[in-house]
Protein backbone atom coordinates (compact mmCIF):
# COMPACT_ATOMS: atom_id res chain seq x y z
CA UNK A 1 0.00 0.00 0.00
CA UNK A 2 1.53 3.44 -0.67
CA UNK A 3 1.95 5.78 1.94
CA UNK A 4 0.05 8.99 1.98
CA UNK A 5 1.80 11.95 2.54
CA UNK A 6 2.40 13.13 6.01
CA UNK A 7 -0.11 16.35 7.40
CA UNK A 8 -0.63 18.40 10.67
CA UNK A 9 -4.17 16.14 10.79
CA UNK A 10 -2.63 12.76 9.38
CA UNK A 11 0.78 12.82 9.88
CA UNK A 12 3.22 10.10 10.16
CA UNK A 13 3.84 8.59 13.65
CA UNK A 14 7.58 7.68 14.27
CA UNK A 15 8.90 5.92 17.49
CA UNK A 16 12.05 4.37 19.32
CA UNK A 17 10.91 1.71 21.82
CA UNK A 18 13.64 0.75 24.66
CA UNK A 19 13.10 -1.00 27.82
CA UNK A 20 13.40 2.43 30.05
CA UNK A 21 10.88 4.50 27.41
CA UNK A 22 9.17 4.60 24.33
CA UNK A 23 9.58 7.83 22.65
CA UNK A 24 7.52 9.20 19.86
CA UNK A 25 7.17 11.87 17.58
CA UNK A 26 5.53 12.94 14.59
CA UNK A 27 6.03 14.00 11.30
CA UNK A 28 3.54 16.68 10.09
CA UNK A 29 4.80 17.58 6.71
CA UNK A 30 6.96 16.46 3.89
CA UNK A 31 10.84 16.78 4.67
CA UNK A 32 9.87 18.09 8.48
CA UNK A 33 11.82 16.70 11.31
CA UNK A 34 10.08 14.94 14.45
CA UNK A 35 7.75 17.58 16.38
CA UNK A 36 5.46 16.91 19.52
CA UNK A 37 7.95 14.35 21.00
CA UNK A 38 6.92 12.21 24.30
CA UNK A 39 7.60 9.24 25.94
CA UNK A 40 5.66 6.76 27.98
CA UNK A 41 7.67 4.73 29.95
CA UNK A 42 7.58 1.28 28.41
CA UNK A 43 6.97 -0.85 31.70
CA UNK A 44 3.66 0.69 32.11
CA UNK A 45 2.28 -0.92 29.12
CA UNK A 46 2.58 -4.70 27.16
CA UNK A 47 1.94 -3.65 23.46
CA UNK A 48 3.23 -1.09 21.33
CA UNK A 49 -0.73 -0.27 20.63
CA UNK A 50 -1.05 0.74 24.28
CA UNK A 51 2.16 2.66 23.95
CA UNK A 52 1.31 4.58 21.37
CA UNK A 53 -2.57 5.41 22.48
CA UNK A 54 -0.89 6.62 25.84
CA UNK A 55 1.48 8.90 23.75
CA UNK A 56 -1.32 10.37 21.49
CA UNK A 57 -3.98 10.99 23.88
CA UNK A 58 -1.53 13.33 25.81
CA UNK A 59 -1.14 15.57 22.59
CA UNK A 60 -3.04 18.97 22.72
CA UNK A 61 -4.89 18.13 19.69
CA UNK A 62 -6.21 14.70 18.87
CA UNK A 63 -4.55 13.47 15.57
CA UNK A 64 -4.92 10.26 13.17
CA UNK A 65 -1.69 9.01 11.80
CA UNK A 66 -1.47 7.83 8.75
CA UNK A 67 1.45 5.92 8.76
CA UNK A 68 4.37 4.86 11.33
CA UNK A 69 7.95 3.40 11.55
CA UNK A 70 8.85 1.93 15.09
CA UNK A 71 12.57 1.31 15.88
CA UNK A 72 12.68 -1.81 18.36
CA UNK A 73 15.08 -3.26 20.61
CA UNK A 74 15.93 -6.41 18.90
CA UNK A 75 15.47 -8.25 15.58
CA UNK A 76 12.70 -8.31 13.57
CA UNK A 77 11.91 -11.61 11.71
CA UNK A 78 8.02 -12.02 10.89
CA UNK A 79 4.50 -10.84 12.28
CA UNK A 80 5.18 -11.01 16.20
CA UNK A 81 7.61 -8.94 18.32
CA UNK A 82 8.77 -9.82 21.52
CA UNK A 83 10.73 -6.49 23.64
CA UNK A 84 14.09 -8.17 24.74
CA UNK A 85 14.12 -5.60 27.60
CA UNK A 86 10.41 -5.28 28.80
CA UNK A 87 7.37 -8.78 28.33
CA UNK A 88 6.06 -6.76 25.08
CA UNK A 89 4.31 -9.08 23.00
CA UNK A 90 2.28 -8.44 19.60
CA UNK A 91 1.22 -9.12 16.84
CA UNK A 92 2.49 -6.07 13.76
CA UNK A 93 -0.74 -6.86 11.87
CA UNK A 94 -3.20 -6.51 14.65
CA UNK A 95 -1.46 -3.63 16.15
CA UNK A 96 -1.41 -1.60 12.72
CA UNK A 97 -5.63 -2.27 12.70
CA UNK A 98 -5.82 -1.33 16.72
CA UNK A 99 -4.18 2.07 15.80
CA UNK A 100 -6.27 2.58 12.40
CA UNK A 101 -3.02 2.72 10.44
CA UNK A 102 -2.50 2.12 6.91
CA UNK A 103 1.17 1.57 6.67
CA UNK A 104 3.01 0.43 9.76
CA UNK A 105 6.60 -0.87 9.72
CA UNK A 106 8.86 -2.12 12.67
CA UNK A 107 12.44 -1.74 11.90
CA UNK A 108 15.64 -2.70 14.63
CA UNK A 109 16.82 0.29 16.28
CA UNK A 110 20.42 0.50 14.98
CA UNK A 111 19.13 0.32 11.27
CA UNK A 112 17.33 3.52 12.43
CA UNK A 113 19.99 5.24 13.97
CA UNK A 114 22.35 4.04 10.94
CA UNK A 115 19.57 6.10 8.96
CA UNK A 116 19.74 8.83 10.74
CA UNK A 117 23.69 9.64 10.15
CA UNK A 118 23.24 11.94 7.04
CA UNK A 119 20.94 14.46 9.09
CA UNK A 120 22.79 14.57 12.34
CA UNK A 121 23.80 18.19 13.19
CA UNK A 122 24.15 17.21 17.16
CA UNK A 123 27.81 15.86 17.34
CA UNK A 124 31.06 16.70 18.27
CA UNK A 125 33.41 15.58 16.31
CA UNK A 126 36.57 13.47 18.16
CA UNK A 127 40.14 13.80 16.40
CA UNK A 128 40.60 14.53 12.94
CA UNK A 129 39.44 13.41 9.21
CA UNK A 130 36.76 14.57 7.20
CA UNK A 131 33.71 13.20 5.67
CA UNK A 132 33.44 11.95 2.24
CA UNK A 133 29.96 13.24 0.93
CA UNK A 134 28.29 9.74 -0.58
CA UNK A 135 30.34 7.18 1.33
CA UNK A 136 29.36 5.10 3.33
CA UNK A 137 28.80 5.89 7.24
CA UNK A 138 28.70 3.33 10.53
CA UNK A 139 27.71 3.40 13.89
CA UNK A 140 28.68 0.99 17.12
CA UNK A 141 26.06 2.48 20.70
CA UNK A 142 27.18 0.96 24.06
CA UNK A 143 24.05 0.85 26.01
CA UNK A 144 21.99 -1.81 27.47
CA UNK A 145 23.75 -3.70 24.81
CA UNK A 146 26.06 -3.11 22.22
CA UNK A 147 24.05 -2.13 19.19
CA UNK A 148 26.08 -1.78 15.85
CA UNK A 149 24.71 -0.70 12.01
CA UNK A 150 25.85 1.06 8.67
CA UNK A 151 24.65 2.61 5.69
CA UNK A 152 25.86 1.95 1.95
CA UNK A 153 24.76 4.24 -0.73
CA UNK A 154 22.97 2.50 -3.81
CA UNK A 155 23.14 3.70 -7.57
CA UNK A 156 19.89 5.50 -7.06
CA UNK A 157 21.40 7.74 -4.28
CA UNK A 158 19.35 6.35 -1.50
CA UNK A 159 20.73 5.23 1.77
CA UNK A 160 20.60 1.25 2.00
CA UNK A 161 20.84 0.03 6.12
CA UNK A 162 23.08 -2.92 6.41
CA UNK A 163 21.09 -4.94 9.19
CA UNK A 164 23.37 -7.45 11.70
CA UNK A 165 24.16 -8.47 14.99
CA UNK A 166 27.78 -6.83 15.11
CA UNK A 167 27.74 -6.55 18.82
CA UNK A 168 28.43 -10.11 19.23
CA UNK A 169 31.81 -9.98 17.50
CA UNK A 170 34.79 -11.07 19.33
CA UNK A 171 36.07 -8.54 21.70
CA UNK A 172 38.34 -6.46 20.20
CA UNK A 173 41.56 -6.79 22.41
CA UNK A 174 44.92 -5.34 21.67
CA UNK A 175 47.06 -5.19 24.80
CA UNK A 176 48.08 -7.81 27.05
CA UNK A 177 46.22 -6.44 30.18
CA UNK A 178 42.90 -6.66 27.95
CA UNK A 179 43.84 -9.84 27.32
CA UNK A 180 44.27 -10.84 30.92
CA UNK A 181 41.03 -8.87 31.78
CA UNK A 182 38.85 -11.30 29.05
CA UNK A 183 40.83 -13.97 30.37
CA UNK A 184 38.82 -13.94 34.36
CA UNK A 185 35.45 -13.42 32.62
CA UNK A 186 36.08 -15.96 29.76
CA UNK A 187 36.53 -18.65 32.92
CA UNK A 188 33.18 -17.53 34.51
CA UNK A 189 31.04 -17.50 31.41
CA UNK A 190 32.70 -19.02 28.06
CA UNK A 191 33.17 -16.84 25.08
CA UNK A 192 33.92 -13.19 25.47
CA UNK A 193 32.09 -11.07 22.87
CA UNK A 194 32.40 -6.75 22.09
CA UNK A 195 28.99 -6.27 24.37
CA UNK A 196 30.19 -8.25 27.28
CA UNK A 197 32.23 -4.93 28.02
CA UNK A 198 31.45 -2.23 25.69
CA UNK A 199 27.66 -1.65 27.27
CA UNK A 200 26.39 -0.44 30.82
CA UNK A 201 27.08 -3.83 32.68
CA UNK A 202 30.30 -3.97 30.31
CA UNK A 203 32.18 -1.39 32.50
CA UNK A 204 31.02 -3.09 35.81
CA UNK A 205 32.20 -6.38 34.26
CA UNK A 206 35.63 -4.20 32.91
CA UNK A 207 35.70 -3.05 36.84
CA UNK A 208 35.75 -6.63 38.18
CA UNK A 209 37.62 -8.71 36.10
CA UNK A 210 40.81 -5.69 36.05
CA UNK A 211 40.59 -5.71 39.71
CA UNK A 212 40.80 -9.65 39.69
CA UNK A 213 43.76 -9.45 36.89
CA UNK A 214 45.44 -6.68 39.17
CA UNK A 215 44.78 -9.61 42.13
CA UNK A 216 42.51 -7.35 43.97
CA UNK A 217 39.06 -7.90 45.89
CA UNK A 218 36.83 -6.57 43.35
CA UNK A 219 33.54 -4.94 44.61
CA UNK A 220 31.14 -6.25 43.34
CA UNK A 221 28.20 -3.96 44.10
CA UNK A 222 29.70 -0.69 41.77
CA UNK A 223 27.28 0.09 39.19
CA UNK A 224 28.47 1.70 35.82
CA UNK A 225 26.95 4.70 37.16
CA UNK A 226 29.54 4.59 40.50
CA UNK A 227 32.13 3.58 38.04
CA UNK A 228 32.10 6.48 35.73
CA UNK A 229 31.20 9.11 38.09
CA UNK A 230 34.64 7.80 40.39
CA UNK A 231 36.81 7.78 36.65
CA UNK A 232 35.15 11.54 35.79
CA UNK A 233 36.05 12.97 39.17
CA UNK A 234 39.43 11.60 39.69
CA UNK A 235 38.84 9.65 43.03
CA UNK A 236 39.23 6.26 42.02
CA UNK A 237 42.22 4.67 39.54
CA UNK A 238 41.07 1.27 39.55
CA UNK A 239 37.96 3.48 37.82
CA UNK A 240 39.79 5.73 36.03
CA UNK A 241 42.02 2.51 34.19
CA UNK A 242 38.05 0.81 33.57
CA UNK A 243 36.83 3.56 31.41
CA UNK A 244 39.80 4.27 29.63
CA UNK A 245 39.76 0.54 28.69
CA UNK A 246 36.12 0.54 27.42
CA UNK A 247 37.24 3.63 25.70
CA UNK A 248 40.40 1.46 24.11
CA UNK A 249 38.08 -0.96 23.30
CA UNK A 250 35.51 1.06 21.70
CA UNK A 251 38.47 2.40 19.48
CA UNK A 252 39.56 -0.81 18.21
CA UNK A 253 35.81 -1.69 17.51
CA UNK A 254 35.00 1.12 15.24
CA UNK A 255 38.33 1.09 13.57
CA UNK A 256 36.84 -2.29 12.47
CA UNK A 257 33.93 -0.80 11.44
CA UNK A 258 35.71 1.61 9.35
CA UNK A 259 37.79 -0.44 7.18
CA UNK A 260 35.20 -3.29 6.65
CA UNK A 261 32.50 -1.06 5.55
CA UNK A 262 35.17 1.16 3.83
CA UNK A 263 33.21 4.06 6.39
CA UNK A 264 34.70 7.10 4.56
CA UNK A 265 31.68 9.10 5.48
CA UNK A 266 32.35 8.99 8.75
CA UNK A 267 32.09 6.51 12.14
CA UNK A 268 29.46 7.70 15.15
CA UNK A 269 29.11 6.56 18.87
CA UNK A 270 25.72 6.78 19.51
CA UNK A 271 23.53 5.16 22.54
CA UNK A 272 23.16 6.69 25.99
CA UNK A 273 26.35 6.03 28.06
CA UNK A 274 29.42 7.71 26.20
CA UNK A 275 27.43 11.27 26.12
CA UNK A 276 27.42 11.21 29.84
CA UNK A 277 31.43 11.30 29.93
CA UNK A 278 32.02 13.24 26.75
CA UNK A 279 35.20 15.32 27.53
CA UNK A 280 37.04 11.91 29.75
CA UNK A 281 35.90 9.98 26.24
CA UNK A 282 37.67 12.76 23.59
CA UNK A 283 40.76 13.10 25.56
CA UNK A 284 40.99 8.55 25.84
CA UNK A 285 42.57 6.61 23.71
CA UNK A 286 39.88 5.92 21.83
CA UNK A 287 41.09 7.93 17.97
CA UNK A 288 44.69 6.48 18.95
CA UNK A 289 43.11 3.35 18.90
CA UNK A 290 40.97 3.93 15.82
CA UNK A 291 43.48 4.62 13.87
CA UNK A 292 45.78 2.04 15.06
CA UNK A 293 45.36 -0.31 11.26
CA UNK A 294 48.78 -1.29 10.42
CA UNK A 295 48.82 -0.84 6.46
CA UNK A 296 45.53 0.87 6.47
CA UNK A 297 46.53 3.47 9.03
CA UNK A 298 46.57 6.61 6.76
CA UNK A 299 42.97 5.39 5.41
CA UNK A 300 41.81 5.52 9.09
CA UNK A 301 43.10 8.75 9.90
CA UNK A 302 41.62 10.16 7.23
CA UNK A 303 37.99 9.24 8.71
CA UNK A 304 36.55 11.36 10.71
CA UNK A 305 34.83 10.22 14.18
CA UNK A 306 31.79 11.75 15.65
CA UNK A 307 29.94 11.51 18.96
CA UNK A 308 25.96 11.86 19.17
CA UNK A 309 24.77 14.32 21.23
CA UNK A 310 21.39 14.29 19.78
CA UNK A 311 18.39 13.16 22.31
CA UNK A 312 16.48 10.74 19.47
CA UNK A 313 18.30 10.47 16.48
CA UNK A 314 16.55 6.60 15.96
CA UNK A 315 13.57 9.36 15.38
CA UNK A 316 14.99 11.00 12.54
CA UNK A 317 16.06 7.40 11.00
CA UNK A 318 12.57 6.11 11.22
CA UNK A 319 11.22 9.32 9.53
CA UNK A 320 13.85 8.48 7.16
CA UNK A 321 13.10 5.01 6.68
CA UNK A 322 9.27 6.40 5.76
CA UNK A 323 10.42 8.77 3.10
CA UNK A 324 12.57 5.87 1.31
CA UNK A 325 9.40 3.46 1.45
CA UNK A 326 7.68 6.30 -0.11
CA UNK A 327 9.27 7.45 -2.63
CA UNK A 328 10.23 3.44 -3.85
């Protein structure tokens, strides 16, 4: 079915469902960014229907919309989601009748954020390189997990999102410490992947298993909050050494990220932990790290890096996402 054109009175409904919130916003004219954004807060509900009725009814103006992109926690493989983070459970097909919608699409949340790279204006950029207009652009987020995504231009001049799982590579270790540190928690749980320490419990898990490699009493009630706050303010080096680890770390991952998606437009940090230690994160390790390719090392250099600052850039990607279906 085509999709109508978004208006103030039938405008396109865009969303980014986590297990904290579900944000939404809508899009009231052609080209427009996100306007009239909310959140519900995603344990007070089971269905993205409920969600969404929660979100509209609190608008000044009652509204109908047309059509809606939802970027979800987690992958996307036929008519019914389950939220990894929250006991969500529908059906896509019933919930697009429920909300009287004649297009509704669920996407994963890092192909919407990977969609939302060209239209970013809220970064800050870390080290040097500049952007090659029409390459290619990727994006690694630590949060709750470690969410990763890219976008490849096609011959047409549209954006194509590169879906996978890239969070579940292989750590990317470098230095023998790291490799001690994977070491302790490879002989508690098996395999060691990038999200068992680039995410929120990655740092506390970074914490404990470089106090157990240093042959210290780790403890084991510090939350990545306590962590970073102690590493920001100075007070604590076993802290301080933690984050500039998962800063390491997160260096050597999007250097890979770079140079297998040939990234020339540029590689982002996005999700909701690095913004909260921006200034400890651009003066890491993390470009040295980046750039750190052997033969490919002037390529990498030459890419630029880029922190999001924005509040809901997976917004802006699911907007995008519309537009694309659209005009295809």
């Amino acid at each position: 079915m085509a999709i109508a054109t978004p208006t103030a009175a039938r405008p396109w409904l865009v969303a980014d469902i986590g297990g904290t919130n579900a944000r939404f916003g809508l899009i009231e004219a052609p080209g427009a960014a996100p306007t009239q954004i909310g959140k519900v807060p995603s344990a007070e509900h089971r269905t993205l229907a409920s969600a969404a009725k929660a979100y509209l009814a609190g608008l000044a103006a009652p509204v109908q919309p047309s059509a809606a992109c939802v970027a979800v926690a987690g992958p996307v493989t036929g008519d019914r989601f389950k939220l990894t983070n929250q006991a969500w459970d529908f059906s896509i097909a019933e919930t697009k009748a429920e909300l009287g919608l004649d297009y509704l699409d669920l996407v994963n949340d890092f192909k919407a954020l990977a969609l939302s790279l060209p239209y970013l204006t809220e970064v800050r950029q870390i080290g040097g390189g500049a952007p090659v207009a029409g390459q290619a652009m990727a994006v690694a987020g630590p949060g709750t997990g470690l969410g990763v995504g890219a976008i490849v231009p096609d011959t047409r001049g549209h954006w194509v999102p590169v879906p996978g799982e890239g969070g579940h590579c292989d750590a990317p270790l470098v230095t023998q410490e790291e490799a001690s540190v994977a070491a302790v928690l490879r002989a508690e749980q098996g395999a060691v992947t990038a999200e068992c320490f680039l995410s929120g419990g990655g740092i506390e898990r970074l914490y404990r298993s470089l106090a157990t490699a240093r042959g210290y009493q780790p403890d084991p009630h510090r939350t990545n909050a306590d962590i970073t706050a102690a590493a920001v303010a100075g007070v604590d080096p076993l802290a301080a050494d933690t984050l500039n680890m998962f800063c390491a770390l997160l260096g050597s991952l999007a250097g890979n990220l770079a140079v297998t998606f040939g990234a020339r437009g540029g590689v982002f940090i996005g999700g909701g932990i690095v913004p909260r230690f921006a200034d400890f994160f651009a003066a890491s390790k993390f470009r040295e790290r980046f750039e750190a390719r052997y033969r490919m090392a002037d390529y990498a250099k030459a890419i630029p890096t880029y922190l999001i600052l924005a509040d809901t850039p997976a917004l802006d990607g699911a907007a995008a996402w519309l537009r694309d279906q659209q005009e295809r």
